[in-house]
C-alpha atoms as a PDB file:
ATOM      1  CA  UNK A   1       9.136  20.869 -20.454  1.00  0.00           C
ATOM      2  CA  UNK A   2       5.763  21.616 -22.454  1.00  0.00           C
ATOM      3  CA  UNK A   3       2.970  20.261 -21.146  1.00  0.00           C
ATOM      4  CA  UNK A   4       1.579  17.227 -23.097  1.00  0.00           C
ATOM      5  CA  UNK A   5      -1.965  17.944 -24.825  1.00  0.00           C
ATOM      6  CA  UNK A   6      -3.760  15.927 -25.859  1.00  0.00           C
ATOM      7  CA  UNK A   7      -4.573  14.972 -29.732  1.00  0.00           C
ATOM      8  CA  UNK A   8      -7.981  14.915 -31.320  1.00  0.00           C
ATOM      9  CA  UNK A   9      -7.362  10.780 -31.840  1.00  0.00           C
ATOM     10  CA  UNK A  10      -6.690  10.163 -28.141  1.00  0.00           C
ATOM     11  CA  UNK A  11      -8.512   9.869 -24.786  1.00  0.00           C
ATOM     12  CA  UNK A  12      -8.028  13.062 -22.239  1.00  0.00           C
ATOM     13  CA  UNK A  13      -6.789  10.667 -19.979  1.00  0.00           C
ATOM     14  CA  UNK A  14      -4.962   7.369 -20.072  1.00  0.00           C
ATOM     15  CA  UNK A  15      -4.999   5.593 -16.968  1.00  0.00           C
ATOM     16  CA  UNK A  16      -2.826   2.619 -16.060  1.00  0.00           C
ATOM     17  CA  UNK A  17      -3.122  -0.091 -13.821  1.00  0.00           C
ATOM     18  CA  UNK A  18      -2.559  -3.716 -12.797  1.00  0.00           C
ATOM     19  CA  UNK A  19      -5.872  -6.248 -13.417  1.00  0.00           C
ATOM     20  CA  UNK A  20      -6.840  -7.330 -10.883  1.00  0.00           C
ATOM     21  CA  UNK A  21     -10.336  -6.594  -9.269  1.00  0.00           C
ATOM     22  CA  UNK A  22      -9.038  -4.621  -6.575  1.00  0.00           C
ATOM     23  CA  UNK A  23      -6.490  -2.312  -9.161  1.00  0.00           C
ATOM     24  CA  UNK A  24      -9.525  -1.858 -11.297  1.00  0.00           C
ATOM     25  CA  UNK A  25     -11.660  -0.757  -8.253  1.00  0.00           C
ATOM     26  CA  UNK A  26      -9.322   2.156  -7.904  1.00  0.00           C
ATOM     27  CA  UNK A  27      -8.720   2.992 -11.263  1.00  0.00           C
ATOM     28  CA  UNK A  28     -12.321   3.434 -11.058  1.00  0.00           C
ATOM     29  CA  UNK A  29     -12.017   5.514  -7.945  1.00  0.00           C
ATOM     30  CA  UNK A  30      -9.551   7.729  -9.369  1.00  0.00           C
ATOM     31  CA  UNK A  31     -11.524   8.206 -12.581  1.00  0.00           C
ATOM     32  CA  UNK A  32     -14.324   8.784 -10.923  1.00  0.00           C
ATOM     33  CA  UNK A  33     -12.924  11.140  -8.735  1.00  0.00           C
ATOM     34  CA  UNK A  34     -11.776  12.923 -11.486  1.00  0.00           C
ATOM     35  CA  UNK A  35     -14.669  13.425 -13.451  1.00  0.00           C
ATOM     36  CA  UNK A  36     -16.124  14.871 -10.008  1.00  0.00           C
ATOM     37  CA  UNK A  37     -13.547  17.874 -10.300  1.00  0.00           C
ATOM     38  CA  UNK A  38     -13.413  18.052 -13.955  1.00  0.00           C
ATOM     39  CA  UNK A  39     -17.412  17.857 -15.603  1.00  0.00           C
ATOM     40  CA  UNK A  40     -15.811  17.757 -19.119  1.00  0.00           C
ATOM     41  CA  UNK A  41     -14.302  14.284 -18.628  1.00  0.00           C
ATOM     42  CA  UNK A  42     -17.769  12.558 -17.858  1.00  0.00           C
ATOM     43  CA  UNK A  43     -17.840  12.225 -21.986  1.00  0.00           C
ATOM     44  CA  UNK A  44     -17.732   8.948 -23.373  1.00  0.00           C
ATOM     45  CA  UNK A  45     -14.114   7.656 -24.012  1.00  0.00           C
ATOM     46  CA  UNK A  46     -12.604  11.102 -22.216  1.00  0.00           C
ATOM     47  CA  UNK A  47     -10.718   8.565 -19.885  1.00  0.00           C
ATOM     48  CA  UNK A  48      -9.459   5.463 -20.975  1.00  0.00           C
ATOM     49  CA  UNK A  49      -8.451   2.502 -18.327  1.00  0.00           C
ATOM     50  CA  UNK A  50      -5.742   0.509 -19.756  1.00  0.00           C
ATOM     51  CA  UNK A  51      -4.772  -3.010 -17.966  1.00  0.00           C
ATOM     52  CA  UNK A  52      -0.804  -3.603 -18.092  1.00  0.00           C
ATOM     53  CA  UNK A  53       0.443  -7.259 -16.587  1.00  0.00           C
ATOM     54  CA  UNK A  54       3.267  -6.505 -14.273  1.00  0.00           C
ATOM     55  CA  UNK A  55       5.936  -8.786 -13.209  1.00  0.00           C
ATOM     56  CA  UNK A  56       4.461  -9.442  -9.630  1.00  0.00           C
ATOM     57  CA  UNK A  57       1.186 -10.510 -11.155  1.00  0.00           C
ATOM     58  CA  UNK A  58       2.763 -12.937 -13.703  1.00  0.00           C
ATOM     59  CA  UNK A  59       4.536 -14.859 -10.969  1.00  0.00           C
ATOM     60  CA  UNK A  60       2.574 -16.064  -8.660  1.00  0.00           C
ATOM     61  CA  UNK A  61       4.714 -19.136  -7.338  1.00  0.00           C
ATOM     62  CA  UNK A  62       7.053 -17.358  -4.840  1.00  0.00           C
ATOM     63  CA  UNK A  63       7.310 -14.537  -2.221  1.00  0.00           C
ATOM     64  CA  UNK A  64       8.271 -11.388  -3.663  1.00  0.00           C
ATOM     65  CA  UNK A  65      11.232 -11.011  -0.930  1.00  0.00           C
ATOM     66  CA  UNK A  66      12.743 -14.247  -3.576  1.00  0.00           C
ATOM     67  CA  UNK A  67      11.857 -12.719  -7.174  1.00  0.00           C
ATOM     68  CA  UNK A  68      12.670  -8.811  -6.697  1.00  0.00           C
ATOM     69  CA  UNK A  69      10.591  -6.855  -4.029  1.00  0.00           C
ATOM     70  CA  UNK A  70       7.563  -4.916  -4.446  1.00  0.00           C
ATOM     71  CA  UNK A  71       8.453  -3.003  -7.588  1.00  0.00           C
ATOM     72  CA  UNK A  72       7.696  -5.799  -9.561  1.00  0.00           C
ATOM     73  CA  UNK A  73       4.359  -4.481  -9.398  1.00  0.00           C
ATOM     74  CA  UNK A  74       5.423  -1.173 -10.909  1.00  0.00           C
ATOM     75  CA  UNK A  75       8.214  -1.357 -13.453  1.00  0.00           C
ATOM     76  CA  UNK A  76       5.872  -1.882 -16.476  1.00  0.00           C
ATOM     77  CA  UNK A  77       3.611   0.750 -15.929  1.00  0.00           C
ATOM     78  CA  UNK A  78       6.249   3.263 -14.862  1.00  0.00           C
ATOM     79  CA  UNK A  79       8.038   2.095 -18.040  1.00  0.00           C
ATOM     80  CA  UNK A  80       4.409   2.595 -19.902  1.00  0.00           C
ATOM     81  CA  UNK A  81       4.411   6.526 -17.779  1.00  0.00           C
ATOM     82  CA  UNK A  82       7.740   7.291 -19.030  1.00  0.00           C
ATOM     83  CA  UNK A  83       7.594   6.337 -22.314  1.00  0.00           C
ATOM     84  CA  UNK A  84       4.398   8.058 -22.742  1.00  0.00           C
ATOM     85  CA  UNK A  85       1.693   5.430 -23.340  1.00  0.00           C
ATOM     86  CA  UNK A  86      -0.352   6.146 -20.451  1.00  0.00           C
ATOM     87  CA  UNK A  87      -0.785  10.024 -18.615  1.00  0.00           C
ATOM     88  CA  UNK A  88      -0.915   8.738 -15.497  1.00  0.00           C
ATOM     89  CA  UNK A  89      -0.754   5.331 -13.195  1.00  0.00           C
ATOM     90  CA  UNK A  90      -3.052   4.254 -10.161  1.00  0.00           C
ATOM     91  CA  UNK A  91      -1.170   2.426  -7.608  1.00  0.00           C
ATOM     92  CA  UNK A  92      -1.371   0.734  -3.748  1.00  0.00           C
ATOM     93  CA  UNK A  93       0.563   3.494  -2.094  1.00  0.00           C
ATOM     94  CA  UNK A  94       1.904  -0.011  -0.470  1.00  0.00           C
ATOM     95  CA  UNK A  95       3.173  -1.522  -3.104  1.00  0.00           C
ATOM     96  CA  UNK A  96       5.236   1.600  -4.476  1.00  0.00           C
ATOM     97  CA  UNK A  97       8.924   1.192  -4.054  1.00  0.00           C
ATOM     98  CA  UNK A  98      10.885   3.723  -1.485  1.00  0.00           C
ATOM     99  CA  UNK A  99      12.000   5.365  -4.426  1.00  0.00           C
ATOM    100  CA  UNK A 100      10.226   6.526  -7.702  1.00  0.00           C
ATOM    101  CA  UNK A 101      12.312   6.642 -11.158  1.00  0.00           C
ATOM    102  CA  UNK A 102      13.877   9.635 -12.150  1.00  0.00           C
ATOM    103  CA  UNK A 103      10.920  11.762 -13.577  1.00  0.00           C
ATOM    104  CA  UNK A 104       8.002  10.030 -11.972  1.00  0.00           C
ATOM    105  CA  UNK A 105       6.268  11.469  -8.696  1.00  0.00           C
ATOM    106  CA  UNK A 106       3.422  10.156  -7.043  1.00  0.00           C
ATOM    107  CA  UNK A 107       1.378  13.828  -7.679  1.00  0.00           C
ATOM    108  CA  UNK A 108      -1.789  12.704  -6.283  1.00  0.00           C
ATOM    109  CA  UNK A 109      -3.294  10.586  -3.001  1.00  0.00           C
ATOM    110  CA  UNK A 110      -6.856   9.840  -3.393  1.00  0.00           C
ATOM    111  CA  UNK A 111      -8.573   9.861   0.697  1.00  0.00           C
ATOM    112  CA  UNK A 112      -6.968   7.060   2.763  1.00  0.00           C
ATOM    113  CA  UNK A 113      -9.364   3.910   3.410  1.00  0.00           C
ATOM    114  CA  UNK A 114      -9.227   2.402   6.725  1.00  0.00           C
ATOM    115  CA  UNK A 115      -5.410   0.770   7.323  1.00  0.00           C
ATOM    116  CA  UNK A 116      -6.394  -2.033   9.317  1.00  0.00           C
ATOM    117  CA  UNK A 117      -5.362  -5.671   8.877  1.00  0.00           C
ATOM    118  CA  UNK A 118      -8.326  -8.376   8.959  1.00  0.00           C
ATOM    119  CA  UNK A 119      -8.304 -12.131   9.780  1.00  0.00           C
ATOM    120  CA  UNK A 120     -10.138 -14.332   7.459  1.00  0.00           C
ATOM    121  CA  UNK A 121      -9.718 -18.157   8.970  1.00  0.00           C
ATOM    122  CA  UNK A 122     -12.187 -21.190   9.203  1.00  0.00           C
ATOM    123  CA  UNK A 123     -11.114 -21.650  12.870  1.00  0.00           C
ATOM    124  CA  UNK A 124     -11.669 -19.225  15.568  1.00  0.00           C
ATOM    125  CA  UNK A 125     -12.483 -15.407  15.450  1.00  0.00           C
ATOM    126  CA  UNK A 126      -9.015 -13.820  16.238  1.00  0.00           C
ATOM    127  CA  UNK A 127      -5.462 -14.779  16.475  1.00  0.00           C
ATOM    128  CA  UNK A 128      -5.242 -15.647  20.252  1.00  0.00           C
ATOM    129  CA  UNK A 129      -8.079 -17.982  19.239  1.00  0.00           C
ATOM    130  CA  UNK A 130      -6.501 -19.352  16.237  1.00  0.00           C
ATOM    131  CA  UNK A 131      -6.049 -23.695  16.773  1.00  0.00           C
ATOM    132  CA  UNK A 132      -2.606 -24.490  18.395  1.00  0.00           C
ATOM    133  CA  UNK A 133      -0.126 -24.927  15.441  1.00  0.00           C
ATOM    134  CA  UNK A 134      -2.500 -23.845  13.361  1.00  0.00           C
ATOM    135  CA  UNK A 135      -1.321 -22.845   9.513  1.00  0.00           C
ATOM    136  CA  UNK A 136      -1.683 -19.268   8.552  1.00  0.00           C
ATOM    137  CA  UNK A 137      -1.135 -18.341   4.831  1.00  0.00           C
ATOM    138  CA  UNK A 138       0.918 -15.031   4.171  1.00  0.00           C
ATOM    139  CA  UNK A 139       3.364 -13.573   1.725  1.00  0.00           C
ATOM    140  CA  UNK A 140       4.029 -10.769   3.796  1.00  0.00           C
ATOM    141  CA  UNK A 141       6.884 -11.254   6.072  1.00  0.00           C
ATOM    142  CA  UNK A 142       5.620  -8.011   8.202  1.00  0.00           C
ATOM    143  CA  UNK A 143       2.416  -9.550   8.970  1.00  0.00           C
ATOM    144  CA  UNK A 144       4.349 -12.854   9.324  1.00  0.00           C
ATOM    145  CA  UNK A 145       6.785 -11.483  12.099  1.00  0.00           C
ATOM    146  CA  UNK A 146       3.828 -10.321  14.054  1.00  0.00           C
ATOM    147  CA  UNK A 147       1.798 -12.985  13.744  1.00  0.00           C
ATOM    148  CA  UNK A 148       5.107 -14.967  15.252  1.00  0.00           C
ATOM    149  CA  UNK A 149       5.839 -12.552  17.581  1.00  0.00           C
ATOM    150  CA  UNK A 150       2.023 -12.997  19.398  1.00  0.00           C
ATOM    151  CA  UNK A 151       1.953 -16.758  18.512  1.00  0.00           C
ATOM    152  CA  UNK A 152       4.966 -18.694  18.145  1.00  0.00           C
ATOM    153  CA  UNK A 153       3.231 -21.989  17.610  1.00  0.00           C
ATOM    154  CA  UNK A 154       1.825 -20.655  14.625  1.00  0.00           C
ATOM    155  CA  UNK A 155       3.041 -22.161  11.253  1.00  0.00           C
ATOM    156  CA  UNK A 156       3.648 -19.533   8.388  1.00  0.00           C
ATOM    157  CA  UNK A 157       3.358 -20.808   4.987  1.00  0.00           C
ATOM    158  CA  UNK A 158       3.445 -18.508   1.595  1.00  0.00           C
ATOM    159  CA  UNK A 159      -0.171 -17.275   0.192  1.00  0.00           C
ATOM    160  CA  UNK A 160      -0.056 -14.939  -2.903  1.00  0.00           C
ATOM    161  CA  UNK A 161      -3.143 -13.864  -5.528  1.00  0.00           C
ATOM    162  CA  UNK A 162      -5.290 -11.194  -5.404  1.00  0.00           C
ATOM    163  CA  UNK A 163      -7.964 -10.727  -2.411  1.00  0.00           C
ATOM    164  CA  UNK A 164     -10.470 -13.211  -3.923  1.00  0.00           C
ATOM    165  CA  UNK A 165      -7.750 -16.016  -4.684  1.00  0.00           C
ATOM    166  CA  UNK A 166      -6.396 -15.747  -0.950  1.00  0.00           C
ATOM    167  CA  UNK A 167      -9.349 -16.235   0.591  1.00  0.00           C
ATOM    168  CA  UNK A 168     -10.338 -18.651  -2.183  1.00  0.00           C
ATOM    169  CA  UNK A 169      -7.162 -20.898  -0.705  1.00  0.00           C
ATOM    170  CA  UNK A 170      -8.300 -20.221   3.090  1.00  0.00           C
ATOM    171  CA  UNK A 171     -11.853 -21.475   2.262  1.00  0.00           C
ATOM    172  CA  UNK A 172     -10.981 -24.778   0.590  1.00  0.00           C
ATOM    173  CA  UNK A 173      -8.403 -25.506   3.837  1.00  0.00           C
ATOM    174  CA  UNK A 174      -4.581 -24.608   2.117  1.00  0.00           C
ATOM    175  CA  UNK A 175      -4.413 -22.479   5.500  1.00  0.00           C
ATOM    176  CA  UNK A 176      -6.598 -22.374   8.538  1.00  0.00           C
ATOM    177  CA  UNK A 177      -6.327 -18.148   8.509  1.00  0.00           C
ATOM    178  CA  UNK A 178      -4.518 -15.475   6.365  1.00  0.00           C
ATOM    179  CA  UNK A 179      -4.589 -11.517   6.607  1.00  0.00           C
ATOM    180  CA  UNK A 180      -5.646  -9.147   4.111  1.00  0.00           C
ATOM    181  CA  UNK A 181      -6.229  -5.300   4.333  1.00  0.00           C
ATOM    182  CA  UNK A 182      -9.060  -3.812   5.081  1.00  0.00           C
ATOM    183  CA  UNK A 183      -9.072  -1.328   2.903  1.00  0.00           C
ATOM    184  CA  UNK A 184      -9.000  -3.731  -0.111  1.00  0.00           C
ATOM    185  CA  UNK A 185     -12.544  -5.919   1.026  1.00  0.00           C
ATOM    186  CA  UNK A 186     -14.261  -2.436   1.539  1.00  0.00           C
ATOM    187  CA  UNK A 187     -13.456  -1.506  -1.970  1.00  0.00           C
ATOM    188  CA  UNK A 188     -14.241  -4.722  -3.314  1.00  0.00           C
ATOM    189  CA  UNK A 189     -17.750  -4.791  -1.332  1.00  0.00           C
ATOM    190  CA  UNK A 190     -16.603  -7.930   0.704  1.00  0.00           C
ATOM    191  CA  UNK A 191     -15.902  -6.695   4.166  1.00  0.00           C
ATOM    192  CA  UNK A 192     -18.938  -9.866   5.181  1.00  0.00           C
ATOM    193  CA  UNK A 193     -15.799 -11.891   4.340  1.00  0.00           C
ATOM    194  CA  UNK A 194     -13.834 -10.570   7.319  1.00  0.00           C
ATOM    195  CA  UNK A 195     -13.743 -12.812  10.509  1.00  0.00           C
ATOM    196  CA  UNK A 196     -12.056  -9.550  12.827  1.00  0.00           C
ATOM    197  CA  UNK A 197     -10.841  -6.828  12.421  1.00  0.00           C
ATOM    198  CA  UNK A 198      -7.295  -6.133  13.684  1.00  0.00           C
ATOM    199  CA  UNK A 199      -6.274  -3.205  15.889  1.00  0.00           C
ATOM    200  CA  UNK A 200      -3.521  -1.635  15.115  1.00  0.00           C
ATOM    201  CA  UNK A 201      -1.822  -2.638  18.539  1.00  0.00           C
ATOM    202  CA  UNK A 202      -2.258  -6.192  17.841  1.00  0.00           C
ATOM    203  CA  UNK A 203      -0.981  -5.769  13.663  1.00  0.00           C
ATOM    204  CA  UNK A 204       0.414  -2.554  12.618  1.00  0.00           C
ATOM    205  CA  UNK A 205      -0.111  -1.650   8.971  1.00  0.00           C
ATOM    206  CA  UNK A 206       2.243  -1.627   6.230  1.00  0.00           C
ATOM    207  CA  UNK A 207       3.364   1.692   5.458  1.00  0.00           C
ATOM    208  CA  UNK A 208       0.366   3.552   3.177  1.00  0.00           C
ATOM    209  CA  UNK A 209      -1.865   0.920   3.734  1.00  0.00           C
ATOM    210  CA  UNK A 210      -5.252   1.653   2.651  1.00  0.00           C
ATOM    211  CA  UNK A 211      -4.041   4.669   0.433  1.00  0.00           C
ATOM    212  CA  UNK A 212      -4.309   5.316  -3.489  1.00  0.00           C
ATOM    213  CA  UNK A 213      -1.391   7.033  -5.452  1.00  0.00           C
ATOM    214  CA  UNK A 214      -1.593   8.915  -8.861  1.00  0.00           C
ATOM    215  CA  UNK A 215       1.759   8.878  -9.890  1.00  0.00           C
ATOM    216  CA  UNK A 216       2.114  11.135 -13.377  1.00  0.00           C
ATOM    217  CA  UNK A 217       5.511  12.546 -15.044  1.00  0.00           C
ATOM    218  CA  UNK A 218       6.935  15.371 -12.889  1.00  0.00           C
ATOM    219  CA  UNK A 219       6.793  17.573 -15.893  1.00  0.00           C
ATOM    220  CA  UNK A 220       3.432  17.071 -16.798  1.00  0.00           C
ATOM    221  CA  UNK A 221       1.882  20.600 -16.677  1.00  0.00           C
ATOM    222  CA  UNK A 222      -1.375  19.716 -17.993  1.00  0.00           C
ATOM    223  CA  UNK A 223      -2.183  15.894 -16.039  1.00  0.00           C
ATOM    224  CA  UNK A 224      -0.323  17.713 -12.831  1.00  0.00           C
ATOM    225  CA  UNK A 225      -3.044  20.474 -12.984  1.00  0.00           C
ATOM    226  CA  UNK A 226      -6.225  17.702 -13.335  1.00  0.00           C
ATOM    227  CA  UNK A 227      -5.102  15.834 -10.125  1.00  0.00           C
ATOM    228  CA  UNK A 228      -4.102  18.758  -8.088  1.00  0.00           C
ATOM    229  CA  UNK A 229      -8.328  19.019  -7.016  1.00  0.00           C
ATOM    230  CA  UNK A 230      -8.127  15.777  -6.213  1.00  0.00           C
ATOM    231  CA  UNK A 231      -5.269  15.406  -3.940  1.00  0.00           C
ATOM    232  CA  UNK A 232      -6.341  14.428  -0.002  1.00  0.00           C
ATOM    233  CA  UNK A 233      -3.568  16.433   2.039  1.00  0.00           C
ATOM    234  CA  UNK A 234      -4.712  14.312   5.412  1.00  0.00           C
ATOM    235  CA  UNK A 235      -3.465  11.567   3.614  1.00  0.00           C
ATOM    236  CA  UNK A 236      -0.184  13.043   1.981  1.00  0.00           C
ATOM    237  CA  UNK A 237       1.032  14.044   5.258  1.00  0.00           C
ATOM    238  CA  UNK A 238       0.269  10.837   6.789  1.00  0.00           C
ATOM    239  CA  UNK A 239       1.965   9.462   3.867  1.00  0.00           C
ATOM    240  CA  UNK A 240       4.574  11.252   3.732  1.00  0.00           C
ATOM    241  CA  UNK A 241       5.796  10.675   7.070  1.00  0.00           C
ATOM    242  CA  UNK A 242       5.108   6.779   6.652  1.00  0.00           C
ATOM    243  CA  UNK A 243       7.604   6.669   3.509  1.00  0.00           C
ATOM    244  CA  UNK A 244       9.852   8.979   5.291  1.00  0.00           C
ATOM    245  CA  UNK A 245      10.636   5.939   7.728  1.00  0.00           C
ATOM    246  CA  UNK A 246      10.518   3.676   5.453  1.00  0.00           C
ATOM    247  CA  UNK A 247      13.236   5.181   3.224  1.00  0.00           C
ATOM    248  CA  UNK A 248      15.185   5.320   5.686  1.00  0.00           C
ATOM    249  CA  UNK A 249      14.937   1.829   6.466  1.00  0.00           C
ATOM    250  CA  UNK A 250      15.596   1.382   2.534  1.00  0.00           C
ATOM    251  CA  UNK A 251      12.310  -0.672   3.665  1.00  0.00           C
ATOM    252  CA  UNK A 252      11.384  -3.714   0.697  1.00  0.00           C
ATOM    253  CA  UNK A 253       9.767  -7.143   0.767  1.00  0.00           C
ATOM    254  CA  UNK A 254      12.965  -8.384   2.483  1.00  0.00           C
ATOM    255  CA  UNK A 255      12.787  -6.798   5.665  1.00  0.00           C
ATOM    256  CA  UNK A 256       9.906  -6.751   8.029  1.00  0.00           C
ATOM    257  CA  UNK A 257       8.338  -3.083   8.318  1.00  0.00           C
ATOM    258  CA  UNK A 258       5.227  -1.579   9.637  1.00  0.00           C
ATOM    259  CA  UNK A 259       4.319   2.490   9.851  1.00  0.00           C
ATOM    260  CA  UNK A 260       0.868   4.448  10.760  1.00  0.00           C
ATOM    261  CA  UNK A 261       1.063   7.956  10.791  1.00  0.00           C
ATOM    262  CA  UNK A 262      -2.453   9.398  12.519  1.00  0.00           C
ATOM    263  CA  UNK A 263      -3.534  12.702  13.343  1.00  0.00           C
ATOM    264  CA  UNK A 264      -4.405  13.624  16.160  1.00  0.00           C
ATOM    265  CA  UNK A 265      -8.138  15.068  16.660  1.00  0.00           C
ATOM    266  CA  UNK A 266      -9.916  16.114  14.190  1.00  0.00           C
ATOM    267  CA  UNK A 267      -8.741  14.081  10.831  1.00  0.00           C
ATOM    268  CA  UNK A 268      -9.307  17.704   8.307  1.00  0.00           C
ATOM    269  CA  UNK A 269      -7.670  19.975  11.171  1.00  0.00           C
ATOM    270  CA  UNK A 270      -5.415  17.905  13.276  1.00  0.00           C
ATOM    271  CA  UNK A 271      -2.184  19.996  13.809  1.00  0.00           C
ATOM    272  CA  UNK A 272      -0.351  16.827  15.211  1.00  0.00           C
ATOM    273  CA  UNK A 273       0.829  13.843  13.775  1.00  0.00           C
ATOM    274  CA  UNK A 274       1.570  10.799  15.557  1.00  0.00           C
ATOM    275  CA  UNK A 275       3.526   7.885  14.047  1.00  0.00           C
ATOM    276  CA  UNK A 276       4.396   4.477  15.130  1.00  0.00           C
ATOM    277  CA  UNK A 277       6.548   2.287  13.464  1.00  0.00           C
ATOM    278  CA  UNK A 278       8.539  -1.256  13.587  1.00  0.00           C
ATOM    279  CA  UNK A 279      10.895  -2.947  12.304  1.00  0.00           C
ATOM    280  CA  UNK A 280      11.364  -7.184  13.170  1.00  0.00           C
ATOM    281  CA  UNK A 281      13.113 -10.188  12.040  1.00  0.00           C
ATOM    282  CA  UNK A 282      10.933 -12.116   9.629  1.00  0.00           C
ATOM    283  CA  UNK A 283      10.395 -15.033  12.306  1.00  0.00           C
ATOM    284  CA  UNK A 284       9.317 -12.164  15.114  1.00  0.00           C
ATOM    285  CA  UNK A 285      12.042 -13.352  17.608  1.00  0.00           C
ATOM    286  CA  UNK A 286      13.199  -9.496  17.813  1.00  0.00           C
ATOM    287  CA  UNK A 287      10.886  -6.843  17.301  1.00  0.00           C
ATOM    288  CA  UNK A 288      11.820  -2.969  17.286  1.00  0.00           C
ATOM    289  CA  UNK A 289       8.836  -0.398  17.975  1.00  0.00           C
ATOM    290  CA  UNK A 290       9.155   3.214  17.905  1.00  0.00           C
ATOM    291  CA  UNK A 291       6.102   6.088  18.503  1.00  0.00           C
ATOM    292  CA  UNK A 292       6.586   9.733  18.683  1.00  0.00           C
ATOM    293  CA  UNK A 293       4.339  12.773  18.121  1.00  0.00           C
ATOM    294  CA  UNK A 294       5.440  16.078  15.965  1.00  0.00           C
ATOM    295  CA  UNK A 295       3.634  18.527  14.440  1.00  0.00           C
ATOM    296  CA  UNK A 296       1.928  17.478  11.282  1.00  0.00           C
ATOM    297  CA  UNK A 297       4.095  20.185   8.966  1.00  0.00           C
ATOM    298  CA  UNK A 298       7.022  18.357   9.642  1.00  0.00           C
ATOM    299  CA  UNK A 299       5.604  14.732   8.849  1.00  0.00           C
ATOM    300  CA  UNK A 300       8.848  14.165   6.875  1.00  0.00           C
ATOM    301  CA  UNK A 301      11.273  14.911   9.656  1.00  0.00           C
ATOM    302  CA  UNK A 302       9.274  12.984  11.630  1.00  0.00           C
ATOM    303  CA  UNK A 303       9.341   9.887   9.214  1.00  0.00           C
ATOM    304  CA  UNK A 304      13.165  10.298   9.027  1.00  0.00           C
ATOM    305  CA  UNK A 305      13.444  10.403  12.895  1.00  0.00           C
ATOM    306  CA  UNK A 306      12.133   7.043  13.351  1.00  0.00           C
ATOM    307  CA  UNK A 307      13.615   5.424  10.854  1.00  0.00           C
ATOM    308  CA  UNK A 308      17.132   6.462  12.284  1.00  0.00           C
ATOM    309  CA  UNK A 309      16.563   5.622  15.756  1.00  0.00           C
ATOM    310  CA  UNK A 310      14.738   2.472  14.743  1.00  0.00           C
ATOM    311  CA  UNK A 311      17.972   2.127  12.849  1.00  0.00           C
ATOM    312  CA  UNK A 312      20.221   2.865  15.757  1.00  0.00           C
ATOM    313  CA  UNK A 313      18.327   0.884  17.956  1.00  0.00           C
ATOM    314  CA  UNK A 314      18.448  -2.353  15.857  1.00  0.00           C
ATOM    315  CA  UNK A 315      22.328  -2.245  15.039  1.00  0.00           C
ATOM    316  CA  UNK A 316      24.038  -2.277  11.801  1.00  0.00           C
ATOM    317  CA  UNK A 317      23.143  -6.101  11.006  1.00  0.00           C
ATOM    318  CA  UNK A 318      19.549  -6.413  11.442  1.00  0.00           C
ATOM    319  CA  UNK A 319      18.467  -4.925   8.157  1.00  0.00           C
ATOM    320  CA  UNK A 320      21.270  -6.963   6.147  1.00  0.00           C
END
């Protein structure tokens, strides 16, 4: 296919994204970014941001596991990608679906921010410390299922909105504590907000938390070649071997899954890659942990590994 140029009536660049603060912050990124590796682009109106309302944002009253999965905070602006309205769309590498539509790729990971989970509560400073019984607001059944597996007693109740909405709820008492990622209140300037930090022993991350795609049309000769500069390839192979495992897993919002792919010693020349990953029932009764080192050229096989012998290990009806 031709590569698509650009007419005189148009920006160089469309970008699309959700609305939120947090989307916008990495739109932002990503232009920036861009404009970094490509001078020409710093003119005014070279990149356009365009806001597109997905599903996920319109509904707000249920868990996503009820109303679709995680995609529902895609299919619009993959629909806008394909049909040509926008060049290319900015996404939470943890909110992208196992599998892309036909056509689409995720060409481009911006550098990973940290993957941590926080704790934001009103009571306590971590979750051993948390009041017995004490309410913790979440719409992520991963984090849920953790938070159950360490503390039984602990009530989960559902807690959707963007970053400033949760914490919004938390302050004015609809939950004692919730969990957000790190990576979000960093690039919204509000990490002050954060009671602790979680270690990834204690919470592990979703898979490709903390990391921005670019996803563009695989044919796309000319929007291809202006995010190839920008690509992080510390992060694609750590990414890569996350959503290795969770393919595998045919991972969604229905079934509790964490990955974190690291490598090992130094991040730009680490020839390792270690990944640990879990899989749980959504009230943490049964909890499945795997962790295994490869080299980092074969972060794929290793994703796949996992997820099969995480697979194997849970039996045939824990995913259903």
């Amino acid at each position: 296919m031709a590569s698509s140029a650009p007419d005189s009536n148009r920006p160089l660049l469309r970008i699309g994204t959700r609305g939120s603060p947090l989307a916008l912050a990495q739109a932002d990124e990503a232009r920036t970014r861009l404009i970094a590796a490509h001078p020409h682009m710093a003119e005014p109106g070279a990149i356009e941001i365009r806001v597109i309302k997905t599903t996920g944002d319109k509904v707000q009253d249920r868990p996503l596991s009820e109303i679709g999965g995680k995609g529902l905070f895609t299919k619009e602006i993959e629909e806008a990608l394909l049909a040509g309205d926008i060049d290319i769309a900015v996404h939470s590498m943890k909110d992208m679906p196992s599998f892309l539509p036909d056509g689409l790729a995720i060409g481009c990971l911006l550098p990973r921010e940290d993957p941590r989970d926080v704790l934001i509560t009103t009571a306590g400073n971590s979750i051993a410390t948390l009041p017995q019984g004490a309410v913790v607001g979440s719409a992520s059944l991963r984090r849920a299922a953790q938070i159950k597996a360490l503390r039984p007693d602990l009530s989960i109740v559902p807690l959707r909105g963007n970053v400033e909405t949760r914490i919004a709820k938390v302050q004015r008492g609809d939950a004692t504590a919730t969990l957000l990622a790190l990576a979000g209140l960093k690039r919204l300037h509000k990490t002050n907000l954060a009671t602790a930090i979680l270690s990834t022993d204690e919470i592990l991350p979703a898979a490709a938390q903390g990391a921005i795609g670019i996803e563009s049309r695989i044919h796309d000769d000319r929007v291809n070649a202006l995010l190839a500069p920008i690509n992080d390839l510390p992060t694609q192979t750590r990414v890569t071997a996350e959503r290795a495992c969770l393919a595998v897993l045919e991972g969604s919002c229905r079934t509790p899954i964490a990955a974190l792919a690291e490598l090992q010693g130094a991040e730009l020349a680490g020839d390792k890659l270690r990944l640990r990953a879990l899989i749980a029932l959504p009230d943490g009764s049964k909890l499945y942990r795997q962790d295994a080192i490869a080299a980092a050229s074969d972060a794929k096989e290793l994703g796949e590994q996992i997820g099969r012998t995480l697979k194997d290990m849970a039996g045939p009806d824990f995913l259903a």
